[in-house]
C-alpha atoms as a PDB file:
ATOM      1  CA  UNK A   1      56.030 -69.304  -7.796  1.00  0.00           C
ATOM      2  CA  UNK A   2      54.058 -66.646 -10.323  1.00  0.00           C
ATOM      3  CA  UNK A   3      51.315 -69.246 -10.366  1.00  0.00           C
ATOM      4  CA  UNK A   4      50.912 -69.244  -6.688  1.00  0.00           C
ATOM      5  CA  UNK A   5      50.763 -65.710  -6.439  1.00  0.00           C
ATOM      6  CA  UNK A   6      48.210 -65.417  -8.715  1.00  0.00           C
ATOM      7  CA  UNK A   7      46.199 -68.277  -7.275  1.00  0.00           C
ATOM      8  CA  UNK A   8      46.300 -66.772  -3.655  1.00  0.00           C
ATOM      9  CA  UNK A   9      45.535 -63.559  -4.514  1.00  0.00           C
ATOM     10  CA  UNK A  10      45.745 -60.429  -1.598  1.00  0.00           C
ATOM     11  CA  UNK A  11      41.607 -60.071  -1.761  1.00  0.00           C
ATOM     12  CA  UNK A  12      41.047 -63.784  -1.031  1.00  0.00           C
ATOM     13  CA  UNK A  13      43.649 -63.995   1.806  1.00  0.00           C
ATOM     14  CA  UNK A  14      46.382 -61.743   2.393  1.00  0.00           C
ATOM     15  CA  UNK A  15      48.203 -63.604   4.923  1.00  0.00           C
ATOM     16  CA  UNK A  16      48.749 -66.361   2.843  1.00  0.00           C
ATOM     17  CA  UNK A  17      50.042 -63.775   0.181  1.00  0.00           C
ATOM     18  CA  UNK A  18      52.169 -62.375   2.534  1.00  0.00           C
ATOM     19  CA  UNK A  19      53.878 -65.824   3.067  1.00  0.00           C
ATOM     20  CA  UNK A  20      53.952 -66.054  -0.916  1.00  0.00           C
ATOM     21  CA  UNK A  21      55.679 -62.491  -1.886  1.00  0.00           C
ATOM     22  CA  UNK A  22      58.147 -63.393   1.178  1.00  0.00           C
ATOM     23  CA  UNK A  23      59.204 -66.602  -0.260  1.00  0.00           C
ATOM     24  CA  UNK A  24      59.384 -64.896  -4.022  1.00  0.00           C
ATOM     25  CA  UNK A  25      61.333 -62.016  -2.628  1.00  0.00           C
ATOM     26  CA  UNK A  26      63.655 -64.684  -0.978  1.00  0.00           C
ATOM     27  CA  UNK A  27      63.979 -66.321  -4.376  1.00  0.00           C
ATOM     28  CA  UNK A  28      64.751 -62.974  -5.993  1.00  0.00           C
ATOM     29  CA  UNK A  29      67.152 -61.781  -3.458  1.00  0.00           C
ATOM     30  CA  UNK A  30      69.424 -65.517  -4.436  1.00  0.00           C
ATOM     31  CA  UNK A  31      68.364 -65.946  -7.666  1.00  0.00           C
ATOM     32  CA  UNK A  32      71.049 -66.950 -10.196  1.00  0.00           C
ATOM     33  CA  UNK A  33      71.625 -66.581 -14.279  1.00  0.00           C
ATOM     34  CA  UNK A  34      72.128 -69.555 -16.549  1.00  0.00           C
ATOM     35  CA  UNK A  35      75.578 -69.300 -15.769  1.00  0.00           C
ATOM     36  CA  UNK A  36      75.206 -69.821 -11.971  1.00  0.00           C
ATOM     37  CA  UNK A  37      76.327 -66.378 -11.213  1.00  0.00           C
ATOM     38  CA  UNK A  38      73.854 -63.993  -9.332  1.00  0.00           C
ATOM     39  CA  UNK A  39      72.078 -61.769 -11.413  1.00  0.00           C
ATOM     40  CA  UNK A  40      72.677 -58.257 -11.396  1.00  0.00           C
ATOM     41  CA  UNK A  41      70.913 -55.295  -9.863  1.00  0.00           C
ATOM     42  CA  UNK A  42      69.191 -54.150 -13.585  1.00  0.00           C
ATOM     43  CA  UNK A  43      68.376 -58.030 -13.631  1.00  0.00           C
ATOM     44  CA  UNK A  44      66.585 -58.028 -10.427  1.00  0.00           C
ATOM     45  CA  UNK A  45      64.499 -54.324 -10.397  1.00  0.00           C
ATOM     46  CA  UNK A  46      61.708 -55.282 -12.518  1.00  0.00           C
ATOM     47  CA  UNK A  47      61.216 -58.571 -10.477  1.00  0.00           C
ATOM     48  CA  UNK A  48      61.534 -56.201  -7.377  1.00  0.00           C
ATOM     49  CA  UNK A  49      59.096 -53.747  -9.275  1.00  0.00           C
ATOM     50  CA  UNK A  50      56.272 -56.250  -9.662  1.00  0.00           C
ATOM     51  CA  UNK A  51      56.885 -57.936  -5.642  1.00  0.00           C
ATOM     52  CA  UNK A  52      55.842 -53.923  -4.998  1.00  0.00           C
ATOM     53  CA  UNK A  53      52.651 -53.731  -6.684  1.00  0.00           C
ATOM     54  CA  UNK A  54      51.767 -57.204  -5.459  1.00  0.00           C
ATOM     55  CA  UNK A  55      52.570 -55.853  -1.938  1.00  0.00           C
ATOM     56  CA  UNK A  56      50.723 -52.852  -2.211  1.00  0.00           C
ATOM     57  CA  UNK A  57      47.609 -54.979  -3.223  1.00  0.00           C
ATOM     58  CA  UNK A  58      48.313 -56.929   0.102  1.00  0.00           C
ATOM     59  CA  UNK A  59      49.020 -54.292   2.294  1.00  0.00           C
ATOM     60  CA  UNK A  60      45.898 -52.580   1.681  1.00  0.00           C
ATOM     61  CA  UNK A  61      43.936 -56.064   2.085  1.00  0.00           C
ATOM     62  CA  UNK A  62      45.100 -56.868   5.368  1.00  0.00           C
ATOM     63  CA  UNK A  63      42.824 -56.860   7.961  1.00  0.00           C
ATOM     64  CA  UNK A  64      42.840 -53.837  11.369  1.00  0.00           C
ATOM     65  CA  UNK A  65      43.065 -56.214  13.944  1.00  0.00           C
ATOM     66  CA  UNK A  66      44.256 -55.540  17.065  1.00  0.00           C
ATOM     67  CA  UNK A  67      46.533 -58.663  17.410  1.00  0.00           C
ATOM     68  CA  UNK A  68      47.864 -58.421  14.243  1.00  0.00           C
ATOM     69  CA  UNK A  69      48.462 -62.355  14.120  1.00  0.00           C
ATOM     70  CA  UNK A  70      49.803 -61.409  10.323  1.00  0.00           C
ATOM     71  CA  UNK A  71      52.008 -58.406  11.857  1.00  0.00           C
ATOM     72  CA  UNK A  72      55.447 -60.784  12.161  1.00  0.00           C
ATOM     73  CA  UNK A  73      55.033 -61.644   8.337  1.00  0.00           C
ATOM     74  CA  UNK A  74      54.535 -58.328   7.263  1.00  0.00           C
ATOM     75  CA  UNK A  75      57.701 -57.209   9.139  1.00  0.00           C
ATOM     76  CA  UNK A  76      59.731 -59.698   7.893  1.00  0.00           C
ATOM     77  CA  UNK A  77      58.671 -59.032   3.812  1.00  0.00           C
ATOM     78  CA  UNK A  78      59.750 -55.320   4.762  1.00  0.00           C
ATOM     79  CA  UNK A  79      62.754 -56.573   5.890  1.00  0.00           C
ATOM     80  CA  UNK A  80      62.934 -58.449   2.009  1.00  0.00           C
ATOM     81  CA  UNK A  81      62.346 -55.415   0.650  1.00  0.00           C
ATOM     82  CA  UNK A  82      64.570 -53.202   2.248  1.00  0.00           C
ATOM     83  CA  UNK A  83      67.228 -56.101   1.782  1.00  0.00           C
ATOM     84  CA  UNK A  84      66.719 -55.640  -1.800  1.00  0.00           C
ATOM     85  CA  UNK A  85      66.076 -52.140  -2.481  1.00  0.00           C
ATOM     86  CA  UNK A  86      69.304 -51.841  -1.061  1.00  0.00           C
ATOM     87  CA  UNK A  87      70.965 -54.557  -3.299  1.00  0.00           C
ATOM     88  CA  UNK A  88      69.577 -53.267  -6.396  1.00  0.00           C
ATOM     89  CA  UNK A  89      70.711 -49.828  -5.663  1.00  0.00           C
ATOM     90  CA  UNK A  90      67.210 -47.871  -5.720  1.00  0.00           C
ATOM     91  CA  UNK A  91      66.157 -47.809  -2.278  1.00  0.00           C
ATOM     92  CA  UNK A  92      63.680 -45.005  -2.844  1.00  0.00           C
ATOM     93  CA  UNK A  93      61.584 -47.278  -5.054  1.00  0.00           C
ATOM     94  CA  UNK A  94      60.800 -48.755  -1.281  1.00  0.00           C
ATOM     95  CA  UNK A  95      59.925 -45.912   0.786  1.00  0.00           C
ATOM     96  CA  UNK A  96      55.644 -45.435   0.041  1.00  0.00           C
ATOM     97  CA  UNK A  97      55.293 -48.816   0.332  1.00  0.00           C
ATOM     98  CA  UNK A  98      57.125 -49.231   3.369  1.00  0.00           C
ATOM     99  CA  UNK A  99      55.284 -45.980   4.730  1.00  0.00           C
ATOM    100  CA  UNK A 100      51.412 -47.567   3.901  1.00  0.00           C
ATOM    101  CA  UNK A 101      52.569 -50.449   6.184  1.00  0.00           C
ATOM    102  CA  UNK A 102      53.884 -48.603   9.028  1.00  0.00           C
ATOM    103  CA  UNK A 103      50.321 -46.929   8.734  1.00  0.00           C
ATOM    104  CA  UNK A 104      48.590 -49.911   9.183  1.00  0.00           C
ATOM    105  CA  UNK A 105      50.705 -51.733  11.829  1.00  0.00           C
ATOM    106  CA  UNK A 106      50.718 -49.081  14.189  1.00  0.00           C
ATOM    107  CA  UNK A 107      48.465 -48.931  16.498  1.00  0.00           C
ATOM    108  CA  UNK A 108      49.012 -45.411  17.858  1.00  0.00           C
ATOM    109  CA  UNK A 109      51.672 -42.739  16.514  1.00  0.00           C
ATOM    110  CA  UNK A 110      53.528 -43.075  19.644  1.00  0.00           C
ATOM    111  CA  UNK A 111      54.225 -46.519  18.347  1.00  0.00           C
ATOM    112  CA  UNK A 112      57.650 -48.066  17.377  1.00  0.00           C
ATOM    113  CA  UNK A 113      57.637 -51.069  14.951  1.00  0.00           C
ATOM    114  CA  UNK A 114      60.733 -52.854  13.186  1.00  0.00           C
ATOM    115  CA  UNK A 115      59.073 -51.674   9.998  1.00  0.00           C
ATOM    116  CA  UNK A 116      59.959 -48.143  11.130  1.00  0.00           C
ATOM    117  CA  UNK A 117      63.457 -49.248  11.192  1.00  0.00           C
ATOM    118  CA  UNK A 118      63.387 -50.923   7.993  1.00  0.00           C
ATOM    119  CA  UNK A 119      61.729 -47.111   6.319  1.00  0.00           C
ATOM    120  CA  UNK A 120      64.583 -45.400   8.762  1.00  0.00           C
ATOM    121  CA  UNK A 121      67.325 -47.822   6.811  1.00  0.00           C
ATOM    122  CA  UNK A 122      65.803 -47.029   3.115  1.00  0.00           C
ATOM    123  CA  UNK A 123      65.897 -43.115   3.762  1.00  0.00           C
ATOM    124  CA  UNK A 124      69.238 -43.327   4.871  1.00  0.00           C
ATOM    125  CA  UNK A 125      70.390 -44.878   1.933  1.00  0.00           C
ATOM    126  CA  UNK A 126      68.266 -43.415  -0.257  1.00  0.00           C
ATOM    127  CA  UNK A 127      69.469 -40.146   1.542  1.00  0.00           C
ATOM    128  CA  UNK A 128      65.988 -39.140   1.586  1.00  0.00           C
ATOM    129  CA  UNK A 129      65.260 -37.980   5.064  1.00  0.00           C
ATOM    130  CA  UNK A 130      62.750 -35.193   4.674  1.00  0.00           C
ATOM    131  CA  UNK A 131      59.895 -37.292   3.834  1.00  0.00           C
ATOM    132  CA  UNK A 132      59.993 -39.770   6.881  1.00  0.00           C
ATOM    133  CA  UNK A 133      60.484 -37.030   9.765  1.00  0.00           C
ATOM    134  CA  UNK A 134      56.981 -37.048  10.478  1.00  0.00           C
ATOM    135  CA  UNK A 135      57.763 -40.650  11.858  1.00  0.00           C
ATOM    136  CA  UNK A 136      60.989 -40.063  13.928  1.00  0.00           C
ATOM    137  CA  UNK A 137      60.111 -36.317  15.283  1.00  0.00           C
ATOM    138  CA  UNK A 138      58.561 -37.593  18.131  1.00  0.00           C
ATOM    139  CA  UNK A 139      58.948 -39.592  21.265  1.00  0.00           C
ATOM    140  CA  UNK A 140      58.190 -43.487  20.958  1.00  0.00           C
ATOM    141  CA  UNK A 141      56.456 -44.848  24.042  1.00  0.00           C
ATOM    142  CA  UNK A 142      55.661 -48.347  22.980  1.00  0.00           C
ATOM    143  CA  UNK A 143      57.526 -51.044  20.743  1.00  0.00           C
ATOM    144  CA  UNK A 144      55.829 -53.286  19.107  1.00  0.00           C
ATOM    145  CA  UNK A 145      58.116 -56.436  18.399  1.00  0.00           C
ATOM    146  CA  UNK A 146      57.269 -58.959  15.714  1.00  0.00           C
ATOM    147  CA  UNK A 147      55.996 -61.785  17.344  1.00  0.00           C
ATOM    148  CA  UNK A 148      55.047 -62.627  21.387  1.00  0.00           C
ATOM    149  CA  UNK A 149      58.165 -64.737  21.837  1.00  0.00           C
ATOM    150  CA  UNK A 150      60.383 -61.288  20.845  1.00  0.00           C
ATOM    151  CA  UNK A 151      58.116 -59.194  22.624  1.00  0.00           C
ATOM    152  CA  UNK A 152      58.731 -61.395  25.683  1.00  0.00           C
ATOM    153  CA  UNK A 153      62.868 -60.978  24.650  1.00  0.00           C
ATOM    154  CA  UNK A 154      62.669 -57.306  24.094  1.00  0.00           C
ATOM    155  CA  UNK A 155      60.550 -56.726  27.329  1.00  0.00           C
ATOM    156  CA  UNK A 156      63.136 -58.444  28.650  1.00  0.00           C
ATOM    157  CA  UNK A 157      65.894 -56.449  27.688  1.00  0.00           C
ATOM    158  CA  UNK A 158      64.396 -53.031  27.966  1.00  0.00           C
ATOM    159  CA  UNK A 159      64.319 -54.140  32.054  1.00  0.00           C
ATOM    160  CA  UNK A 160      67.533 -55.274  31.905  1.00  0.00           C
ATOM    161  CA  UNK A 161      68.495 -52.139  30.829  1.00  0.00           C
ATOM    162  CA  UNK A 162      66.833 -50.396  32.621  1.00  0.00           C
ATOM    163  CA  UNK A 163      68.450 -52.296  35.822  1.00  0.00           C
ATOM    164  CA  UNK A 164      71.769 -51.664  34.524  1.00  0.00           C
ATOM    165  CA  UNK A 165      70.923 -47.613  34.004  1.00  0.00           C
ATOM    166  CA  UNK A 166      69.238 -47.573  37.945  1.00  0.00           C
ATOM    167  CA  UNK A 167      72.431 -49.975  38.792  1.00  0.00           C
ATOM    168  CA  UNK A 168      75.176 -47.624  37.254  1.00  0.00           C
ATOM    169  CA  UNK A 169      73.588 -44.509  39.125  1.00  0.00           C
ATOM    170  CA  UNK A 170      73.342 -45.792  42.511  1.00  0.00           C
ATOM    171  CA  UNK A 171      77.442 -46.809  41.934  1.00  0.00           C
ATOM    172  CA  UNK A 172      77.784 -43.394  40.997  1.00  0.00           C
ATOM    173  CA  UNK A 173      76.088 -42.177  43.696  1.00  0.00           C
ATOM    174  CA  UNK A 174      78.093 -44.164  46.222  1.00  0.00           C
ATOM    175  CA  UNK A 175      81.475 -42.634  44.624  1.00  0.00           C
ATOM    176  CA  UNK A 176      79.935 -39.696  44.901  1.00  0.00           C
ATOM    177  CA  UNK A 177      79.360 -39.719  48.611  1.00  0.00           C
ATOM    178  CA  UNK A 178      82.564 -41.426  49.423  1.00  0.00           C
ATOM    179  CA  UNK A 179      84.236 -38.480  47.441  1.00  0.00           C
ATOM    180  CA  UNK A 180      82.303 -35.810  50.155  1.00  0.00           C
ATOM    181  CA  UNK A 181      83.280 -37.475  53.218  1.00  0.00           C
ATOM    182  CA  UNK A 182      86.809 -38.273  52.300  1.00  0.00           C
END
C-alpha cells in the first residue's frame, strides 16, 4: 500500500489519494501482529501519524468545486480518522485536520456536513470543546449529505419529519378544541 501512496501522490490527483489513504486507514484500523492479535493503540499512532500528514497534503490539493464529486470520499476518510483517533486514544491528534476539511467542504458557514459531526465526535472525546464553537454557535440552514443518493434519503426524512411535527400539532390542536367545547 506505501508504494501506492507514493505513486499517486495528492499534487497529481487527490481523489485517487483520497481512495488510497481510505483503504490504508482501513488496513490500519484491522491490522494484526505476527501473532494474529490486533495491534495496540502505541502500535497503531505512528501509522495514524503519517495517514495525517498524507491527508493534509490531500486536503489542501483538492480542488473548490462546487459539486464536490470527491466530497463523499473525503467524508468517509474523516470518518477513518475519527474511527481511529478514537481507538488509539488521542483524538486531539485529529481535530486541525478535521477542521481544514470542514473549511473546504463547506460551501457557506451556514452549512452542515457529516465532517462536522465527525470534528463534533473528536472534541467530545478529546473533551476539547472550546476550539470548535466557532462551528456549532450558530444556526445550520443547509445539510450537505455525502453523496446524491443520501441527499435524496435525508431530504427525504427531513419532510417526513417535518410531516410528523405539522401532523402531531394539528392532533394537538384538535384535543385542544375538543377540551374547550366539552
Amino acid at each position: 500500500m506505501q508504494e501506492f501512496l507514493a505513486v499517486a501522490t495528492a499534487e497529481a490527483n487527490p481523489q485517487v489519494h483520497l481512495w488510497l489513504l481510505q483503504a490504508r486507514m482501513s488496513q490500519i484500523r484491522s491490522a494484526k501482529d505476527k501473532k494474529g492479535e490486533s495491534l495496540t493503540a502505541e502500535a497503531k499512532a505512528p501509522l495514524v501519524q503519517e495517514m495525517l500528514k498524507s491527508l493534509d497534503k490531500t486536503i489542501r490539493q483538492l480542488p473548490a468545486d462546487r459539486e464536490n464529486r470527491w466530497y463523499h470520499r473525503l467524508a468517509e476518510v474523516c470518518a477513518y480518522l475519527a474511527d481511529l483517533c478514537i481507538q488509539i486514544k488521542r483524538p486531539i491528534m485529529g481535530l486541525s485536520w478535521l477542521r481544514k476539511a470542514v473549511a473546504k467542504v463547506q460551501s457557506h458557514p451556514q452549512e452542515f456536513t457529516s465532517v462536522h459531526a465527525q470534528l463534533a465526535r473528536l472534541s467530545f472525546a478529546a473533551k476539547c470543546y472550546q476550539h470548535n464553537m466557532r462551528y456549532f454557535d450558530k444556526e445550520f440552514i443547509d445539510i450537505k449529505c455525502a453523496n446524491t443518493t443520501k441527499r435524496q434519503d435525508c431530504q427525504q426524512k427531513l419532510d417526513e419529519e417535518k410531516e410528523a411535527e405539522q401532523n402531531k400539532d394539528k392532533r394537538v390542536d384538535k384535543k385542544r378544541d375538543g377540551k374547550k367545547t366539552g
